[in-house]
Protein backbone atom coordinates (compact mmCIF):
# COMPACT_ATOMS: atom_id res chain seq x y z
CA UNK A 1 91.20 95.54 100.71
CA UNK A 2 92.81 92.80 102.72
CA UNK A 3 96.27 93.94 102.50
CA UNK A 4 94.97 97.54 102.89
CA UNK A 5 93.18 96.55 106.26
CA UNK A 6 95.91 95.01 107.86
CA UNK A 7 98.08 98.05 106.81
CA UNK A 8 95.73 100.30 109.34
CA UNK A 9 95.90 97.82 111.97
CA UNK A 10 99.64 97.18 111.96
CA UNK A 11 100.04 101.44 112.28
CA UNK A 12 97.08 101.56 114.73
CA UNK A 13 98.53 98.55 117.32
CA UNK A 14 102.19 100.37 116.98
CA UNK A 15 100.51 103.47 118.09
CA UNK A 16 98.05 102.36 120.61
CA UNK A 17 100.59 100.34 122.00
CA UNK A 18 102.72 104.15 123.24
CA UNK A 19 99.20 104.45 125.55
CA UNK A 20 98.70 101.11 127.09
CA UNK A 21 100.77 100.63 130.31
CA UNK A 22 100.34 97.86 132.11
CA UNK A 23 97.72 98.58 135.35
CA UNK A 24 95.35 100.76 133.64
CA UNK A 25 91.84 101.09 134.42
CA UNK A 26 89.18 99.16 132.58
CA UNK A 27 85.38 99.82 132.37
CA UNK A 28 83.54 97.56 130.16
CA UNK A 29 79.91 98.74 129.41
CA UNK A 30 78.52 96.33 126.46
CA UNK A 31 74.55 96.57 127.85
CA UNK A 32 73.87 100.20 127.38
CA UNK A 33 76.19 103.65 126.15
CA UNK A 34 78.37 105.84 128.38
CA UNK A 35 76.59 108.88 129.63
CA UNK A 36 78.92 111.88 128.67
CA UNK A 37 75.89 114.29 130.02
CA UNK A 38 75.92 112.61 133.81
CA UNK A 39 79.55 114.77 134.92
CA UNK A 40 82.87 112.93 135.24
CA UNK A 41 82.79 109.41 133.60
CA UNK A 42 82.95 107.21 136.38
CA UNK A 43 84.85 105.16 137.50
CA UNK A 44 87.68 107.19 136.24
CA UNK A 45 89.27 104.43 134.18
CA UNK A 46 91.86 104.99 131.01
CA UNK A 47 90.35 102.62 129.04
CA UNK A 48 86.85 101.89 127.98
CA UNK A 49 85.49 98.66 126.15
CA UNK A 50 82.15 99.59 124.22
CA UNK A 51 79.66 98.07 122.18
CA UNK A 52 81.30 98.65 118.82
CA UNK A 53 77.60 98.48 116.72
CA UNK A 54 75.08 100.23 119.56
CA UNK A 55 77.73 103.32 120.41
CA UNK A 56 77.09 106.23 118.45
CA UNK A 57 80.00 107.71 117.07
CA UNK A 58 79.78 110.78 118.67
CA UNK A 59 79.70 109.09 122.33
CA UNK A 60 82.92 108.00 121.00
CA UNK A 61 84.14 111.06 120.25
CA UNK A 62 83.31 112.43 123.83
CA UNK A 63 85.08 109.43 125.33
CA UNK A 64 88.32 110.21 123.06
CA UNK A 65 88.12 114.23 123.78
CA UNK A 66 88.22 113.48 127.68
CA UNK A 67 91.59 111.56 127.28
CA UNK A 68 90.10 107.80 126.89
CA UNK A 69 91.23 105.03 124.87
CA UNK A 70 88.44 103.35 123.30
CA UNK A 71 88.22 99.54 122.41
CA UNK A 72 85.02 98.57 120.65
CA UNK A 73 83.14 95.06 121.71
CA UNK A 74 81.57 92.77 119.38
CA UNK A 75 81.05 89.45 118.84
CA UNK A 76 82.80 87.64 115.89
CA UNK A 77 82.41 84.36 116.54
CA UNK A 78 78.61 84.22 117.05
CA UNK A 79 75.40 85.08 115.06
CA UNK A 80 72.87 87.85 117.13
CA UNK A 81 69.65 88.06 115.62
CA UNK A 82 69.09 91.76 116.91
CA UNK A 83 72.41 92.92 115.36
CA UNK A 84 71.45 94.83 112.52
CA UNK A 85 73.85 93.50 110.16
CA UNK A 86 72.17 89.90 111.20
CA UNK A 87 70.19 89.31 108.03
CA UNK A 88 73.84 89.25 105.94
CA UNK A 89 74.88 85.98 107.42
CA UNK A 90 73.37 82.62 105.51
CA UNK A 91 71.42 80.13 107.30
CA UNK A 92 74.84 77.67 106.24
CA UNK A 93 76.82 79.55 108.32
CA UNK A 94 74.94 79.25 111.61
CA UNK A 95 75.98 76.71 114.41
CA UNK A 96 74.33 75.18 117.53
CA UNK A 97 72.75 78.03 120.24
CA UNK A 98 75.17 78.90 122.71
CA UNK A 99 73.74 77.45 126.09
CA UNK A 100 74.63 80.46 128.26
CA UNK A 101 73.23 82.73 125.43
CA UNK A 102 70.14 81.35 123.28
CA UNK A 103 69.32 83.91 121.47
CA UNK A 104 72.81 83.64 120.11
CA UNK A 105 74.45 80.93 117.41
CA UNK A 106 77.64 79.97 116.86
CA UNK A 107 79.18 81.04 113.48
CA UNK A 108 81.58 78.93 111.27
CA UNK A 109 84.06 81.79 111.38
CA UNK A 110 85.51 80.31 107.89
CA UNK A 111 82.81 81.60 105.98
CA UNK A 112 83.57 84.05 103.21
CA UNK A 113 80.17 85.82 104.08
CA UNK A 114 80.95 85.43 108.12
CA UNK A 115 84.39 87.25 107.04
CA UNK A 116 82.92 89.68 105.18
CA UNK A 117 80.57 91.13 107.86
CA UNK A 118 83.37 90.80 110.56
CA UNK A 119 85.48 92.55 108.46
CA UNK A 120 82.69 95.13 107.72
CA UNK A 121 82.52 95.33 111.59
CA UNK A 122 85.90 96.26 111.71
CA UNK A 123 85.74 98.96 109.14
CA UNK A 124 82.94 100.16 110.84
CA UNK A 125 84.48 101.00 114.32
CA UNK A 126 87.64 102.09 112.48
CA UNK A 127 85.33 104.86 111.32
CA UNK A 128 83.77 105.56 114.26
CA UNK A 129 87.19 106.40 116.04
CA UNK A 130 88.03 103.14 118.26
CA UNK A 131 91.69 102.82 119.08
CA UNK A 132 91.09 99.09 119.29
CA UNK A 133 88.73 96.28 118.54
CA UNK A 134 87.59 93.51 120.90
CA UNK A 135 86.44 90.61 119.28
CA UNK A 136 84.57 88.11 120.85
CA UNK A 137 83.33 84.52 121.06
CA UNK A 138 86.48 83.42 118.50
CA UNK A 139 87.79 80.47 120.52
CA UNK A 140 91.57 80.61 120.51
CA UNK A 141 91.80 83.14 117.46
CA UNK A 142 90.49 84.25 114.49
CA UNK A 143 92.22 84.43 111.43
CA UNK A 144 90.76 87.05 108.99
């Protein structure tokens, strides 16, 4: 599955690449979903950075169909208790509170269980149609 994975996201990077250009537009909404109803998406940005777990798939879809690129937020470095994948991580696997977040923990990202549900993550927005993934809290990188 590993090899098959990193198949997709070789192709998909080579291909997403053609649409980046350097100066685009960014809108980043990670604390609630776009509203596709509410006329033109505003601001008019290219790209748009969404919560990868809370956006519905079809909000995705809209985004997509009105010419955007989609990159999909989560966090992959750090345990969220209201995620609702939370209850697959083990209580091994979860660091020190992260002071600027406390309802958050860190994660020791080379957990086979932390790696499976990150890599679940990924499948996940694959499936829902982002272009990209944004992975968060990692440190430097993260090596899956």
């Amino acid at each position: 599955m590993q090899f098959t994975l990193l198949l997709a996201c070789a192709y998909a990077s080579r291909a997403l690449a053609a649409n980046f250009t350097l100066g685009q537009k960014f809108q980043i909404i990670l604390n609630s979903i776009p509203d596709l109803a509410a006329g033109p998406l505003t601001p008019n940005a290219v790209v748009f950075d969404v919560d990868a777990i809370d956006t519905p798939i079809e909000t995705i879809a809209g985004l997509k169909a009105a010419g955007r690129i989609v990159v999909c937020y989560f966090s992959a470095g750090t345990y969220e208790e209201w995620r609702v994948d939370a209850p697959k991580f083990q209580a091994l696997d979860l660091g020190k509170a992260l002071p600027e977040w406390p309802d958050e923990k860190w994660l020791r990202t080379s957990s086979p269980s932390v790696r499976t549900v990150m890599t679940n993550r990924i499948i996940a927005a694959s499936q829902k149609g982002c272009d990209a993934i944004d992975p968060d809290n990692t440190g430097t990188r993260i090596v899956f």
